[in-house]
PDB file of N, CA and C in Angstrom:
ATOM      1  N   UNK A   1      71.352  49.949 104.678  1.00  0.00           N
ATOM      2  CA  UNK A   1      72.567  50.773 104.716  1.00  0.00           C
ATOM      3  C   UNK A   1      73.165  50.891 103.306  1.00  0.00           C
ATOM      4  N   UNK A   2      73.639  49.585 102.716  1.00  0.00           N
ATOM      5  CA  UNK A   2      73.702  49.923 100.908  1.00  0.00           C
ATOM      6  C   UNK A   2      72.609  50.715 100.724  1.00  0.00           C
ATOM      7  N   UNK A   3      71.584  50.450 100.808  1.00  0.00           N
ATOM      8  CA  UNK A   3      70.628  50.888  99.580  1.00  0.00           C
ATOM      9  C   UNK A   3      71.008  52.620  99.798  1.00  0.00           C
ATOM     10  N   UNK A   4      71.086  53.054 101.052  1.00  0.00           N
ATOM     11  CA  UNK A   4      71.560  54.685 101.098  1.00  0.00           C
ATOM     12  C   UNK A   4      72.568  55.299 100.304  1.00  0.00           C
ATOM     13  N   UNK A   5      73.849  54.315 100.556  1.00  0.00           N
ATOM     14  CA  UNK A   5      75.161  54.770  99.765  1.00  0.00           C
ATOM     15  C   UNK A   5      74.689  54.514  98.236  1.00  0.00           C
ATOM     16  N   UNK A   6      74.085  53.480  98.031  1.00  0.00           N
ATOM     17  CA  UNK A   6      73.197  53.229  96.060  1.00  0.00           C
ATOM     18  C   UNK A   6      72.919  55.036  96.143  1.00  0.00           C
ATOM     19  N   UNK A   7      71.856  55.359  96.431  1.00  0.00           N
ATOM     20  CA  UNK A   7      71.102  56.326  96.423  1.00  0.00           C
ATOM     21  C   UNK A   7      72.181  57.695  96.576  1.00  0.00           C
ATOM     22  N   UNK A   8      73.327  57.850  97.273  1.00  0.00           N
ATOM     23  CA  UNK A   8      73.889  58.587  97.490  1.00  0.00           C
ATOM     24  C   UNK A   8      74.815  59.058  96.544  1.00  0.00           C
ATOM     25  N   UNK A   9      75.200  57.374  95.762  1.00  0.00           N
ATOM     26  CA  UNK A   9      76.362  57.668  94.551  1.00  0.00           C
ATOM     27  C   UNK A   9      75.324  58.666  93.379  1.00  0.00           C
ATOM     28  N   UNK A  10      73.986  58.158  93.405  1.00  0.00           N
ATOM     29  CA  UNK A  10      73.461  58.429  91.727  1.00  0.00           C
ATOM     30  C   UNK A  10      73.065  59.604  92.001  1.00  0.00           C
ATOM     31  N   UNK A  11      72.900  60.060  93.155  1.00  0.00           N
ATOM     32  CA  UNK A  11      72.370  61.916  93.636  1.00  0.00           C
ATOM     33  C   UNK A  11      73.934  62.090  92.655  1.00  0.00           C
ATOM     34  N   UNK A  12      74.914  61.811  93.221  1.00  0.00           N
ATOM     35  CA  UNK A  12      76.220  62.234  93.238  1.00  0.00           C
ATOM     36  C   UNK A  12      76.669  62.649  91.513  1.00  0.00           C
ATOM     37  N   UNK A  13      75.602  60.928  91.282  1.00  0.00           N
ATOM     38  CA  UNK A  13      75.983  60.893  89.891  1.00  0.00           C
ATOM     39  C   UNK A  13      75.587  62.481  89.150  1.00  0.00           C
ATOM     40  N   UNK A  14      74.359  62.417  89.521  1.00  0.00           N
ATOM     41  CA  UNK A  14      73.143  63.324  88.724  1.00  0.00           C
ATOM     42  C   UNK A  14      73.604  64.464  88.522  1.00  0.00           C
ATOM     43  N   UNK A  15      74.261  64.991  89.821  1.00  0.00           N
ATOM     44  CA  UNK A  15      74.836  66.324  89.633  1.00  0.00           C
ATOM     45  C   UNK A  15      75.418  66.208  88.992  1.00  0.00           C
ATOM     46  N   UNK A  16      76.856  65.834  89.467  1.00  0.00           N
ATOM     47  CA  UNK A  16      77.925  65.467  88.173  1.00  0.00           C
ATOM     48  C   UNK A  16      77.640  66.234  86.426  1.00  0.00           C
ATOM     49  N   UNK A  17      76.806  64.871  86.346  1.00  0.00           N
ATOM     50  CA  UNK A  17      75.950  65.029  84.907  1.00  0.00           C
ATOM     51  C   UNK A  17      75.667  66.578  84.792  1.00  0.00           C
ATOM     52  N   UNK A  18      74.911  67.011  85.506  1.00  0.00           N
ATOM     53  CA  UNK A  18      73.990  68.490  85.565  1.00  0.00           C
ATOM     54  C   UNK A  18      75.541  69.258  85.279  1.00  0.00           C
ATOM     55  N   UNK A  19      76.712  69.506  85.979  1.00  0.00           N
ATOM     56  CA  UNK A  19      77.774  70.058  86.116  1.00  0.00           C
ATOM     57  C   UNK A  19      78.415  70.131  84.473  1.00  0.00           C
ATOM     58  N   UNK A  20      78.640  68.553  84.166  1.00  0.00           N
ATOM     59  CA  UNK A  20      79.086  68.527  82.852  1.00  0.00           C
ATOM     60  C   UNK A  20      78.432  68.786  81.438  1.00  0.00           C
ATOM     61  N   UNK A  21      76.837  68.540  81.908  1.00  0.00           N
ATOM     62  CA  UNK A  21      76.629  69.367  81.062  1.00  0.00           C
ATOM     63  C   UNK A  21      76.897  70.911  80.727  1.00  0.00           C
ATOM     64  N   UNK A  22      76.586  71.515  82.266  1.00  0.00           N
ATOM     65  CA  UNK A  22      76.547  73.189  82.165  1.00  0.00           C
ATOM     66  C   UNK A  22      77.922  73.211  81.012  1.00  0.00           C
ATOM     67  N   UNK A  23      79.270  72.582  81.859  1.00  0.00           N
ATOM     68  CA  UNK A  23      80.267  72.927  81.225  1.00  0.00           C
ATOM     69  C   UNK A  23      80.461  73.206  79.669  1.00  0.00           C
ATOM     70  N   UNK A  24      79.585  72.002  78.870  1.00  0.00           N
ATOM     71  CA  UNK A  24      79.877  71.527  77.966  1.00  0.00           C
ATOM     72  C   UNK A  24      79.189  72.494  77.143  1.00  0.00           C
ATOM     73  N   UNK A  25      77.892  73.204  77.538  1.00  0.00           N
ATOM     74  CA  UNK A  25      77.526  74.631  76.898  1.00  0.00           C
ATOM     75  C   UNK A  25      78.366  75.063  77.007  1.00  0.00           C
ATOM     76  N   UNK A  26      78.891  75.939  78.175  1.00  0.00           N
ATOM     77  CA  UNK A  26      79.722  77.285  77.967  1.00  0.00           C
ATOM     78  C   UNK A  26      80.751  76.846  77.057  1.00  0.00           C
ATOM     79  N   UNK A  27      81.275  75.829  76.536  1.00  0.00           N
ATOM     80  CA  UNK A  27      82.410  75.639  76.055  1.00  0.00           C
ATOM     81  C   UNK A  27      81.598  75.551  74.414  1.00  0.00           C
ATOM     82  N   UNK A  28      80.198  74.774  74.359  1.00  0.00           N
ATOM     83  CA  UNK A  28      79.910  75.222  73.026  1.00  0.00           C
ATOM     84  C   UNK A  28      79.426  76.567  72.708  1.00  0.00           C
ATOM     85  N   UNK A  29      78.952  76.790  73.860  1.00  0.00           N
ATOM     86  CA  UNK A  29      78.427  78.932  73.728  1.00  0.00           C
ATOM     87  C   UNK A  29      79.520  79.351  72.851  1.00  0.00           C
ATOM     88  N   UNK A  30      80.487  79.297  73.668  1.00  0.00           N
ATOM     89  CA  UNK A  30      82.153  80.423  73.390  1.00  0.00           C
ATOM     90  C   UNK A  30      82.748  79.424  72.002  1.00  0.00           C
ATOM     91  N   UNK A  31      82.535  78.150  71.763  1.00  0.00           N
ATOM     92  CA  UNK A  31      82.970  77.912  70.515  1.00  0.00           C
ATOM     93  C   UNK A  31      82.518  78.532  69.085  1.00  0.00           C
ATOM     94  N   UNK A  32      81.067  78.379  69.436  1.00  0.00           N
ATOM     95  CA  UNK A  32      79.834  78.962  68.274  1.00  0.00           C
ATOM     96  C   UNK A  32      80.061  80.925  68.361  1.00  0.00           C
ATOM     97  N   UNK A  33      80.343  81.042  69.173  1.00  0.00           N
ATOM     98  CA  UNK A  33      80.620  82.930  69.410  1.00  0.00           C
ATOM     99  C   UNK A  33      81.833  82.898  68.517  1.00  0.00           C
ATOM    100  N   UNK A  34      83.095  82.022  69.008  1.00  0.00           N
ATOM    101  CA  UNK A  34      84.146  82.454  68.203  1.00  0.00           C
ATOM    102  C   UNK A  34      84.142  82.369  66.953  1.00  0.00           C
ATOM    103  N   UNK A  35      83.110  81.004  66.256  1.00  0.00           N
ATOM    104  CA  UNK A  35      83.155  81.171  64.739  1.00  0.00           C
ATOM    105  C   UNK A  35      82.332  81.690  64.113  1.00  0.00           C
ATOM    106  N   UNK A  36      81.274  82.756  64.653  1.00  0.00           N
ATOM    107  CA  UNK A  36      79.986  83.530  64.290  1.00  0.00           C
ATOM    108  C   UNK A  36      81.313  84.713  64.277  1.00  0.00           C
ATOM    109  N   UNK A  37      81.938  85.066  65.477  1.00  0.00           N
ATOM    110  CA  UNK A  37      82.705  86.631  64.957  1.00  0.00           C
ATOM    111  C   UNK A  37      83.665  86.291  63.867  1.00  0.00           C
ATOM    112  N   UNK A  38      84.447  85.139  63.712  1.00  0.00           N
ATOM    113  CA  UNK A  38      85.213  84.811  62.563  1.00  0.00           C
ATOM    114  C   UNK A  38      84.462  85.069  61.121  1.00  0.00           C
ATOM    115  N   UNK A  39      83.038  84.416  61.238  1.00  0.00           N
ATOM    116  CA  UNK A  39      82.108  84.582  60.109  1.00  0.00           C
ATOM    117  C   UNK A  39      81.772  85.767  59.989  1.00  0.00           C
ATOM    118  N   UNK A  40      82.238  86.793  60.670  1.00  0.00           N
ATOM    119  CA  UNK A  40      81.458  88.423  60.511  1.00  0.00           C
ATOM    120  C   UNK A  40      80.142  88.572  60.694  1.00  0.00           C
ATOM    121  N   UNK A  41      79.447  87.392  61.397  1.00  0.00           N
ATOM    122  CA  UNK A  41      77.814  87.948  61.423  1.00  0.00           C
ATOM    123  C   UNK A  41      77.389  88.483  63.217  1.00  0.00           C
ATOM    124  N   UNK A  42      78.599  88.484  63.829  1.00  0.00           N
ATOM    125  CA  UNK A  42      78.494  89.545  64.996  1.00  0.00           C
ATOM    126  C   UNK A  42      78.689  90.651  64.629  1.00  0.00           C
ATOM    127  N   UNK A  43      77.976  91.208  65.265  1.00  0.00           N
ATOM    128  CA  UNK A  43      78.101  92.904  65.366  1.00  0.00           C
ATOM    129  C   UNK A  43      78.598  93.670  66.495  1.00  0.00           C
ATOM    130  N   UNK A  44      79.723  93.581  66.969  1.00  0.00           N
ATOM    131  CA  UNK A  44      80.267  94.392  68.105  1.00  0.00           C
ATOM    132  C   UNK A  44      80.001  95.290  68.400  1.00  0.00           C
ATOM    133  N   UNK A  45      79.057  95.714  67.806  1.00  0.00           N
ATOM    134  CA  UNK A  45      78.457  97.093  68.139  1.00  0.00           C
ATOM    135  C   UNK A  45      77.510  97.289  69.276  1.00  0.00           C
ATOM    136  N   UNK A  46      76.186  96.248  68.182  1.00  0.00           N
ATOM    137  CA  UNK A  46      75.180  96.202  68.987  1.00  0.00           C
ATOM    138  C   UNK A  46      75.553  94.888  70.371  1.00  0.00           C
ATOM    139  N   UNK A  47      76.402  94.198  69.948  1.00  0.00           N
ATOM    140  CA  UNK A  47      76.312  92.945  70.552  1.00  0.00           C
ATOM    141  C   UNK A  47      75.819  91.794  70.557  1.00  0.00           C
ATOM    142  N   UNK A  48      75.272  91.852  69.321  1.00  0.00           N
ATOM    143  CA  UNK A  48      73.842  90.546  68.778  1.00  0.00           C
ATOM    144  C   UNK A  48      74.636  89.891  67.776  1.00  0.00           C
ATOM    145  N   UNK A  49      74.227  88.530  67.914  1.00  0.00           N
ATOM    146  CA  UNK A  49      74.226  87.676  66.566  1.00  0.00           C
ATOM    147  C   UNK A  49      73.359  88.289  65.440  1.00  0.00           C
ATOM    148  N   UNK A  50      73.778  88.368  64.415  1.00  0.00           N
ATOM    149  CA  UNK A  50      72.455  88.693  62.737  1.00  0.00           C
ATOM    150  C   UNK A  50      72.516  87.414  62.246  1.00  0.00           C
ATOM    151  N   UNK A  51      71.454  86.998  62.372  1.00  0.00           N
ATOM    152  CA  UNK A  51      71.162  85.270  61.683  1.00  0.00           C
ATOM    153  C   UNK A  51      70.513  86.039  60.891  1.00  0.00           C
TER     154      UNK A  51
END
């Protein structure tokens, strides 16, 4: 019966993890976007980064 709830927290955990990561992109996506258009190497035009 533990060993289920063991098994149940670290599923629990895992996602979690999976979740905070996603988050932690979109929040570096939109950080790195805001200082690429600050840097002028977006192009609002086309919509692309110019590396």
């Amino acid at each position: 019966c533990s060993h289920d709830i063991i098994n149940h927290q670290y599923i629990n955990y895992e996602e979690s993890m999976k979740m905070e990561r996603k988050k932690n992109n979109s929040i570096l996506n939109r950080r790195n976007f805001l200082s690429e258009k600050i840097n002028g190497s977006y192009n609002p035009i086309t919509g692309c980064f110019n590396y």
